[in-house]
Protein backbone atom coordinates (compact mmCIF):
# COMPACT_ATOMS: atom_id res chain seq x y z
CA UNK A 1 106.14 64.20 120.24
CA UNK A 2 102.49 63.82 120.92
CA UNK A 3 98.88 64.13 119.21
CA UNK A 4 99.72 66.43 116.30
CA UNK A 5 96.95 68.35 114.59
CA UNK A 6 97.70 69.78 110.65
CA UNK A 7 95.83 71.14 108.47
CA UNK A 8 94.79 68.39 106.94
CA UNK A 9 94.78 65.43 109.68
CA UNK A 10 95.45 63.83 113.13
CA UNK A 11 99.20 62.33 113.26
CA UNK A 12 98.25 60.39 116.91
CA UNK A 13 102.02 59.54 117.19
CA UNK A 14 103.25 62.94 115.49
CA UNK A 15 106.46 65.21 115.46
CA UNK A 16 107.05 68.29 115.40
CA UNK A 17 110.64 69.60 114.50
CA UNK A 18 111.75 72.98 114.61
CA UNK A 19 114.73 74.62 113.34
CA UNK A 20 115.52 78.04 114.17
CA UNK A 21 112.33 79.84 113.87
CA UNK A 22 110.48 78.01 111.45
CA UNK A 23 109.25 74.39 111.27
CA UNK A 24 111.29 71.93 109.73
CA UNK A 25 109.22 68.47 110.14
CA UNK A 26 105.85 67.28 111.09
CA UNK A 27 104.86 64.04 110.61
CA UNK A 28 105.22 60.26 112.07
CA UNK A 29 107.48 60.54 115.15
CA UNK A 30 109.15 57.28 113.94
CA UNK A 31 109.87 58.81 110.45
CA UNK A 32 111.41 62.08 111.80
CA UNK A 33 115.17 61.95 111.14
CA UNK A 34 117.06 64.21 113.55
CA UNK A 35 120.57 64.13 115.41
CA UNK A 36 120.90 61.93 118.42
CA UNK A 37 122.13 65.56 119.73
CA UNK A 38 118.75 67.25 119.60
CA UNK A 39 116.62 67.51 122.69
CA UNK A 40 113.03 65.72 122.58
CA UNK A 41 110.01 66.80 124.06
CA UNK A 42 107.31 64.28 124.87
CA UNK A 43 103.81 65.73 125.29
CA UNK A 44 100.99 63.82 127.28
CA UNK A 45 98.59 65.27 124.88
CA UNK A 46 98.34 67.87 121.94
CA UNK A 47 100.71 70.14 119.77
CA UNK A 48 98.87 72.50 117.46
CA UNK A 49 99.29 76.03 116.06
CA UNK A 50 99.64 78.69 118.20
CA UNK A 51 96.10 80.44 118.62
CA UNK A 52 95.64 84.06 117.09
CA UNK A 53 92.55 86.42 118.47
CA UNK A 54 91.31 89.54 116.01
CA UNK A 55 89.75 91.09 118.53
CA UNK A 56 90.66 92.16 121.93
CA UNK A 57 91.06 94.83 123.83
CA UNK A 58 93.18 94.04 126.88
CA UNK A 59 93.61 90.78 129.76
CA UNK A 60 95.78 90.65 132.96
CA UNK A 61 94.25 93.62 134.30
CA UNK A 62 96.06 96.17 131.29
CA UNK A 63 94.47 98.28 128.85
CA UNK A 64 95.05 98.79 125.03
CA UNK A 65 93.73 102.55 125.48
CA UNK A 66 96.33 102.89 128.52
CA UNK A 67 98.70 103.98 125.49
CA UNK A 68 102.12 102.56 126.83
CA UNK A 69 104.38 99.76 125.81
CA UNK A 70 104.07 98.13 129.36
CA UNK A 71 100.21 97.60 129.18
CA UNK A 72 100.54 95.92 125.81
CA UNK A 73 103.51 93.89 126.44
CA UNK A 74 101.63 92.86 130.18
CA UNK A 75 98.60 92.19 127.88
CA UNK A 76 101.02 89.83 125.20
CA UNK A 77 102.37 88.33 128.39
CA UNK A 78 98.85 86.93 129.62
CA UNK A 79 97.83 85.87 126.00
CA UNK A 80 100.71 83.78 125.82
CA UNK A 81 100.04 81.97 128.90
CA UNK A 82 97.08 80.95 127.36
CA UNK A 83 98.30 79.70 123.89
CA UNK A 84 97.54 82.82 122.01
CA UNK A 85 100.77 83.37 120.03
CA UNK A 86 99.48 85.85 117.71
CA UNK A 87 96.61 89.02 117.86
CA UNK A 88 95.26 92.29 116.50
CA UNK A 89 95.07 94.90 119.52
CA UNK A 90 91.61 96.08 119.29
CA UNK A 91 90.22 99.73 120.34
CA UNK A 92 88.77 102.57 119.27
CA UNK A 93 89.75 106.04 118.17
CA UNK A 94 89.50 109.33 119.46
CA UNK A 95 88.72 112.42 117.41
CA UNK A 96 91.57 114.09 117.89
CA UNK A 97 94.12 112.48 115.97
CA UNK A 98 97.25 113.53 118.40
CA UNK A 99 94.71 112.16 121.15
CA UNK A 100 95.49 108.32 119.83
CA UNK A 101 98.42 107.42 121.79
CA UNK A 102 97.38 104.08 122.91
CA UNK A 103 97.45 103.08 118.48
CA UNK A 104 100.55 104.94 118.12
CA UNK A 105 102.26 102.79 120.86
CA UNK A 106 100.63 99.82 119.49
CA UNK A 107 102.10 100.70 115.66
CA UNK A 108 105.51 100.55 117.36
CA UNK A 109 105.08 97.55 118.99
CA UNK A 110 103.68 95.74 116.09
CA UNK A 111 107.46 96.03 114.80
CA UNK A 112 108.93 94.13 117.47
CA UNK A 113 109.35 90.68 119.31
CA UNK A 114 107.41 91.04 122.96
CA UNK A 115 109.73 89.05 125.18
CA UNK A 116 107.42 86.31 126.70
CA UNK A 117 104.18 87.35 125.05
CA UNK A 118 102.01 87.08 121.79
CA UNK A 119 102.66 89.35 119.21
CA UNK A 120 100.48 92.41 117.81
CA UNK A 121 100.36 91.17 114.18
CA UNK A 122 98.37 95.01 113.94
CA UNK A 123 95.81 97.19 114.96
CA UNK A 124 92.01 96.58 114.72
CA UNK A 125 89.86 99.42 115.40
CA UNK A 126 86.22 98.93 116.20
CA UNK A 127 84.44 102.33 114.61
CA UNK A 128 84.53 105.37 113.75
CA UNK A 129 82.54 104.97 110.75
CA UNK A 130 79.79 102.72 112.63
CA UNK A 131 75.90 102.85 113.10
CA UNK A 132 74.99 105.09 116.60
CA UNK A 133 72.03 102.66 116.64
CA UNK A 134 73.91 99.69 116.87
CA UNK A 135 76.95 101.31 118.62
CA UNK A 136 76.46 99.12 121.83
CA UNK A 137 78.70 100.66 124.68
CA UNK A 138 81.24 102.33 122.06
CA UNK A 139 81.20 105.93 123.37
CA UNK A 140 78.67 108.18 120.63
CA UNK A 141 81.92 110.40 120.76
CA UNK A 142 84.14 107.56 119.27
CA UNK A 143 81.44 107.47 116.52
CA UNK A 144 81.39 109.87 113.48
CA UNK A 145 80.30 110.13 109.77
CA UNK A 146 83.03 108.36 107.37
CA UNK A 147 85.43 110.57 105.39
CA UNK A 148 88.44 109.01 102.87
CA UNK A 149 90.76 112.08 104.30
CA UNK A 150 89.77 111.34 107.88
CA UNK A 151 90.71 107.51 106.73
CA UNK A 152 94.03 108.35 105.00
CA UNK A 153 95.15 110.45 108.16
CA UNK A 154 94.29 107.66 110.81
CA UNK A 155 96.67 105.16 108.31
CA UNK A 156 99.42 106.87 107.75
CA UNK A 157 99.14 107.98 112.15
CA UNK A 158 99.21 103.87 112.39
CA UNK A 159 102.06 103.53 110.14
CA UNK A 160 100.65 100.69 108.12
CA UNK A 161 100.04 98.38 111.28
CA UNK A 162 96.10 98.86 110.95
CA UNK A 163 94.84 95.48 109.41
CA UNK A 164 91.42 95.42 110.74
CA UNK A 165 88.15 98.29 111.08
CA UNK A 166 84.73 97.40 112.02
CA UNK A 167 82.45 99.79 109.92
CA UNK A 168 78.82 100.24 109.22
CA UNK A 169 78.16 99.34 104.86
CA UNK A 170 74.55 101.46 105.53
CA UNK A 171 76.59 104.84 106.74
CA UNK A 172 76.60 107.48 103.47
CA UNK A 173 80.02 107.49 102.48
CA UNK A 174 81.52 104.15 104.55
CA UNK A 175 82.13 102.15 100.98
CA UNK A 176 84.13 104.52 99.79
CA UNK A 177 86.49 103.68 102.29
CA UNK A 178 86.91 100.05 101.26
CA UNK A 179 89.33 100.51 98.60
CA UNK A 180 91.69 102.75 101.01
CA UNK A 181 91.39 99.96 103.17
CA UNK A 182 92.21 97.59 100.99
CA UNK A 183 94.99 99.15 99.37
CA UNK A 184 96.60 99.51 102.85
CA UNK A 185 96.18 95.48 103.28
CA UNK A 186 93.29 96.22 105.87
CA UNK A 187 90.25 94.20 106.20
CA UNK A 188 87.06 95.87 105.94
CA UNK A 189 84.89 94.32 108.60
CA UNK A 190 80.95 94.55 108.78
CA UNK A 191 79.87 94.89 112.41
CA UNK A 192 78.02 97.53 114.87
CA UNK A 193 75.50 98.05 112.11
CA UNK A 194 71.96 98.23 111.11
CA UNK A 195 72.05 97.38 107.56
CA UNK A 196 69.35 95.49 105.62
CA UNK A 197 69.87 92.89 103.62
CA UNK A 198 70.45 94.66 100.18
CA UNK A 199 73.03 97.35 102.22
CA UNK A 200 74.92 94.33 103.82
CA UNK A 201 75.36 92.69 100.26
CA UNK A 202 75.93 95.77 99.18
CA UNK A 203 79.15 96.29 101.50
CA UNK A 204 80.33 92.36 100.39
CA UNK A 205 80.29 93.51 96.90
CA UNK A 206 82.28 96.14 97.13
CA UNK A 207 84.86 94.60 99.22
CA UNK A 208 83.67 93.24 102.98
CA UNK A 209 84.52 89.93 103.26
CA UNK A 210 84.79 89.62 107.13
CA UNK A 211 82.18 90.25 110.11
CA UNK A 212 82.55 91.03 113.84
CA UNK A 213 80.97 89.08 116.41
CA UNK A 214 77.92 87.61 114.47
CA UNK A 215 74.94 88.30 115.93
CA UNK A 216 75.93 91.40 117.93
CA UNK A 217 75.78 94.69 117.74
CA UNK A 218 73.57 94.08 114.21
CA UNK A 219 70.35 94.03 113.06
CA UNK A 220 68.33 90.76 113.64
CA UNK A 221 66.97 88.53 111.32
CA UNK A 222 62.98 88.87 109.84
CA UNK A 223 61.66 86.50 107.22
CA UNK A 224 60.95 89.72 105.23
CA UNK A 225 63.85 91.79 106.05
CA UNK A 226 66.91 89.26 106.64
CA UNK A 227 68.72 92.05 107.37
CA UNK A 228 72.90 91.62 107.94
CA UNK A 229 72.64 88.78 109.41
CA UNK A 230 70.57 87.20 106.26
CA UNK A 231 73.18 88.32 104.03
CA UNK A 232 76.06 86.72 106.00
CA UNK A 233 74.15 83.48 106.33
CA UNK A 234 73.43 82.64 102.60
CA UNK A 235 77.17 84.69 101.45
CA UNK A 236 79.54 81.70 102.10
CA UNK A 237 82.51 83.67 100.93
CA UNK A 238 82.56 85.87 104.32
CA UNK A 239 84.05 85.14 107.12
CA UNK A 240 82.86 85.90 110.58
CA UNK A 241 83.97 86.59 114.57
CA UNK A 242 82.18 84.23 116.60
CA UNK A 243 82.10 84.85 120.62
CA UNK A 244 80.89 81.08 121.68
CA UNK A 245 80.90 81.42 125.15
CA UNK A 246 77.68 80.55 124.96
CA UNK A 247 76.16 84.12 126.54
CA UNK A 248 76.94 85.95 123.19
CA UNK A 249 75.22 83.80 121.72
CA UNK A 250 72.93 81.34 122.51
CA UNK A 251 74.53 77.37 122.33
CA UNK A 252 71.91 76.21 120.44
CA UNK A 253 72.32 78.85 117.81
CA UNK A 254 76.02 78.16 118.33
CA UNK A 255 75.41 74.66 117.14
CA UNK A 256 73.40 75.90 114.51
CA UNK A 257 75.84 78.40 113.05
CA UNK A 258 78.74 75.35 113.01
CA UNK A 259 76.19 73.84 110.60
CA UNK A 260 75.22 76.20 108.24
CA UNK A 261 78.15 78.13 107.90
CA UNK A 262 81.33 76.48 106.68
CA UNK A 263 84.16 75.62 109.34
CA UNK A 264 87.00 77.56 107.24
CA UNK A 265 84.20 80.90 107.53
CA UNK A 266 84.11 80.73 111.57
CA UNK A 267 86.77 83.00 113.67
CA UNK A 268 86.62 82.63 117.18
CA UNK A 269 87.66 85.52 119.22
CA UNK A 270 87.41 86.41 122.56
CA UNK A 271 86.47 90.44 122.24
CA UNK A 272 88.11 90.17 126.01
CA UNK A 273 88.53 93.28 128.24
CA UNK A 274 91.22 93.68 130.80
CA UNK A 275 89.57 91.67 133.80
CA UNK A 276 90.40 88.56 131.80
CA UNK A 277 92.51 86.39 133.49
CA UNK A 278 91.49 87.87 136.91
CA UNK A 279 89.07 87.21 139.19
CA UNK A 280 85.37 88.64 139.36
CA UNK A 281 85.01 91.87 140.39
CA UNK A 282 84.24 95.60 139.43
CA UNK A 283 86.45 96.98 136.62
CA UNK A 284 86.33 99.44 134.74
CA UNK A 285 86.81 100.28 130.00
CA UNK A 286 87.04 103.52 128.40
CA UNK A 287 85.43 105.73 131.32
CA UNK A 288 82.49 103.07 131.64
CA UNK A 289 82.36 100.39 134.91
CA UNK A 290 81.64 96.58 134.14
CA UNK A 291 80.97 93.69 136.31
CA UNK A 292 83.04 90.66 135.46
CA UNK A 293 81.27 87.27 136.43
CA UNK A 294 81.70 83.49 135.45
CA UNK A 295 83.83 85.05 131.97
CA UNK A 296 81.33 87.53 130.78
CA UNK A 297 81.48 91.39 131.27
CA UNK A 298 78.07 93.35 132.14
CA UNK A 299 77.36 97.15 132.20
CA UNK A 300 74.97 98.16 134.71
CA UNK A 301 73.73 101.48 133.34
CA UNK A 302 70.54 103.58 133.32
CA UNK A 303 68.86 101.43 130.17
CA UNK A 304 69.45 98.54 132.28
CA UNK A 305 72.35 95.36 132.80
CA UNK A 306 74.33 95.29 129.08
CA UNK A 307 76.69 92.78 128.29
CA UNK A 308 79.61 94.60 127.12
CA UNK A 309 82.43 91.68 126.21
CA UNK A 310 84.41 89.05 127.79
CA UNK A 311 86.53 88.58 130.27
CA UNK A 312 87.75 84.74 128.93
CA UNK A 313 91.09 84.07 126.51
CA UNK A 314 91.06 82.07 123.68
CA UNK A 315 92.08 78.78 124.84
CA UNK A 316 88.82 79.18 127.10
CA UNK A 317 86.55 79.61 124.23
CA UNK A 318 87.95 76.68 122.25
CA UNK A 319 86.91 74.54 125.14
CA UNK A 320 83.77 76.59 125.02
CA UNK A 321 83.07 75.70 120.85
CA UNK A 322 83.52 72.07 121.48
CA UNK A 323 81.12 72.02 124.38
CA UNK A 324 78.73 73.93 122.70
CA UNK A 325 79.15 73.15 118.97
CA UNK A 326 79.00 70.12 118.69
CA UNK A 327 83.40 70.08 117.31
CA UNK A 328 86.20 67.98 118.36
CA UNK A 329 89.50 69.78 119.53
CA UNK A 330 91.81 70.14 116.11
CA UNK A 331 88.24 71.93 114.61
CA UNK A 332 87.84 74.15 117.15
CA UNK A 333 91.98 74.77 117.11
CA UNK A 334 91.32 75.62 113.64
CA UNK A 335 88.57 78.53 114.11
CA UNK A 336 91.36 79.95 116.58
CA UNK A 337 94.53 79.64 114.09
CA UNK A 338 94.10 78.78 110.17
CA UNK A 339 91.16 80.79 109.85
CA UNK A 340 92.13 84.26 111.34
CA UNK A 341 95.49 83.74 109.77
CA UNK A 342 93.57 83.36 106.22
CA UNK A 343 91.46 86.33 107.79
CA UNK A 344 94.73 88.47 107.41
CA UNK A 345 95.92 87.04 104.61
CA UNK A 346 99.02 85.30 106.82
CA UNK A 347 98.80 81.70 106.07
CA UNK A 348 102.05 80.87 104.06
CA UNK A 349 103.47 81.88 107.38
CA UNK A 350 101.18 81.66 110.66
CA UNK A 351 97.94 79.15 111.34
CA UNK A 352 99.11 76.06 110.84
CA UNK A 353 101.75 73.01 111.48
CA UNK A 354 103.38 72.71 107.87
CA UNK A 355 106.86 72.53 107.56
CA UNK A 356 108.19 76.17 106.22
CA UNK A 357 105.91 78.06 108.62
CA UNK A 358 106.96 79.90 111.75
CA UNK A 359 107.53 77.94 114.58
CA UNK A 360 104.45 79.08 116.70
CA UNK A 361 102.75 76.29 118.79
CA UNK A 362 100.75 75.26 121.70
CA UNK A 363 101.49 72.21 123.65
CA UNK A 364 98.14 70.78 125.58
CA UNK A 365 97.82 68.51 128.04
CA UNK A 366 95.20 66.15 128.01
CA UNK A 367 92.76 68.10 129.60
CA UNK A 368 93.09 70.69 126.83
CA UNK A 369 94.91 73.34 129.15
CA UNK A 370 97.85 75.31 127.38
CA UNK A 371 100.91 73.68 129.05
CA UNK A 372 104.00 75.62 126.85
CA UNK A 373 103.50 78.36 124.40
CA UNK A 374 106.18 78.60 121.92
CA UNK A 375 106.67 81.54 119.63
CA UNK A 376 109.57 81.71 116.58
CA UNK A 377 110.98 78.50 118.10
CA UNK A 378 111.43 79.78 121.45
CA UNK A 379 109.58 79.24 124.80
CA UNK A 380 107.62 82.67 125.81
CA UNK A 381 105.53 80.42 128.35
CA UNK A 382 105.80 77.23 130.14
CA UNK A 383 103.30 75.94 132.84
């Protein structure tokens, strides 16, 4: 019992009751009927969803690309003690097919319950079929032309578990991929691009209808040439990855996006690496070194300092939204639950307190720290 946040409203005296692995009642704690029998829990604060992140690519000091089970169960196990119940493991892909190890383990694990972590609800791969331009500090060998074979042979390697790929609409040949994709219940994502205006459209009309991390790794806006980010602005039927940390992106434009865009079409994510969760220091992603300081991640190469991700979870940018957007705490829940469930098409079963869905939730305390993470009905994580 405790503040309970649906879909639709605040129950300040809610219930939540849970049979088995789904959720059986939510609603007024005094109208909950239950047997004397069954344990109660009362929270000095929130219960919501479980959070789900669409983009990351490790935490707890584990890799995605290490390619074993152990990194991605160590990564589930850090997520969880942060409220994330639920993610896509994010990477990129190697040219050589056989060389992709680190999706292949990932496929597997997508299959199966991660004892005390979140679970891989799939694979999201950032590339290959991006713009070199905009290709930020993916490797230019992780980056090549698009090809509907090439496509076909990296879905069936992932054995259906890819749901999510960051391409380039402007790149000859990337919409023909969007069908495959689709057909393969994968989202299409616009991101690491330099598209205009008309080529961004262009890639929503044939199928885009999601964006990674707006504003980055994309061409700017011009009051001549909008370019992407004009397109995703006045398209309201797109959703988009938001990194509000506040370096990503600036908090007044933070602010600004909350208000022009609708709340359903904002994602947050955390696009973390695997220094999140540990202290500041020198680490290092893919072969390149990055400096990890107050929660962002910086390359210091030859064409200067680059910021190059995060190094925060998801329950840190939800704090993050409502201090710099301007939203109270069940809003900002719902950027980091509802609205990448809807992302994946998952909502009749993940995203939200409604009785009928799985029994994934978050208990807070009133300082909005993740105090018990509970997946299927069971405790993965308790403070």
């Amino acid at each position: 019992m405790g503040k309970v946040a649906t879909p639709t409203e605040v129950i300040s005296n809610g219930a939540v009751g849970v049979e088995g692995e789904r959720i059986s009642y939510v609603g007024p704690a005094e109208s909950a009927a239950r047997d004397p029998r069954d344990p109660v829990q009362t929270v000095e604060g929130w219960i919501t969803p479980g959070l789900i992140d669409l983009h990351i690519h490790g935490a707890g000091g584990r890799d995605l690309m290490e390619g074993t089970p152990e990194a991605i169960r160590a990564v589930s196990r850090t997520l969880a003690a942060h409220g994330t119940t639920g993610y896509l493991a994010t990477s990129v892909v190697l040219r050589e097919l056989q060389a992709n190890r680190h999706l292949e383990v990932a496929a597997e694990l997508c299959r199966e319950k991660v004892d005390g972590g979140a679970v891989p609800l799939g694979i999201h791969v950032e590339g290959p079929y991006v713009n070199p331009v905009r290709g930020g500090l993916i490797r230019p060998d992780r980056i090549w032309p698009p090809d509907v074979q090439d496509l076909s042979r990296l879905l069936k390697f992932t054995q259906g578990a890819l749901r999510m790929m960051t391409l380039a609409p402007e790149i000859p040949g990337a919409l023909k991929l969007l069908p495959l994709l689709a057909d393969s219940n994968a989202v299409g994502s616009l991101g690491h691009t330099d598209a205009t205006f008309t080529q961004a459209r262009d890639g929503f009309s044939n199928g885009i209808r999601h964006v990674t991390h707006l504003y980055n790794a994309m061409r700017g806006f011009h009051h001549r040439e909008p370019g992407a980010l004009g397109a995703i602005l006045v398209d309201h039927g797109v959703t988009t990855q938001l990194i509000a940390d506040g370096v990503h992106v600036h908090p007044e434009i933070l602010r600004w996006t909350a208000e022009v865009l609708s709340p359903e079409a904002l994602v947050l994510i955390t696009d973390a690496l695997p220094a999140a969760g540990l202290p500041d220091g020198m680490y290092a992603y893919d072969g390149r070194p990055y400096e990890s300081h107050g929660g962002s991640a910086w390359n210091h190469g030859d064409r200067g300092d680059q910021l190059f991700g995060t190094t925060l979870l998801l329950d840190d940018l939800v704090r993050r939204a409502i201090r710099f957007m301007g939203l109270d705490f069940p809003q900002a829940v719902a950027m980091a639950s509802i609205n990448p469930a809807r992302t994946l098409g998952l909502e009749e079963r993940l995203g939200s307190l409604s009785p009928g869905r799985q029994a994934d939730l978050v208990l807070w305390n009133e300082s909005l720290q993740p105090m018990e993470t509970i997946i299927r009905g069971e405790t993965v994580w308790k403070r």
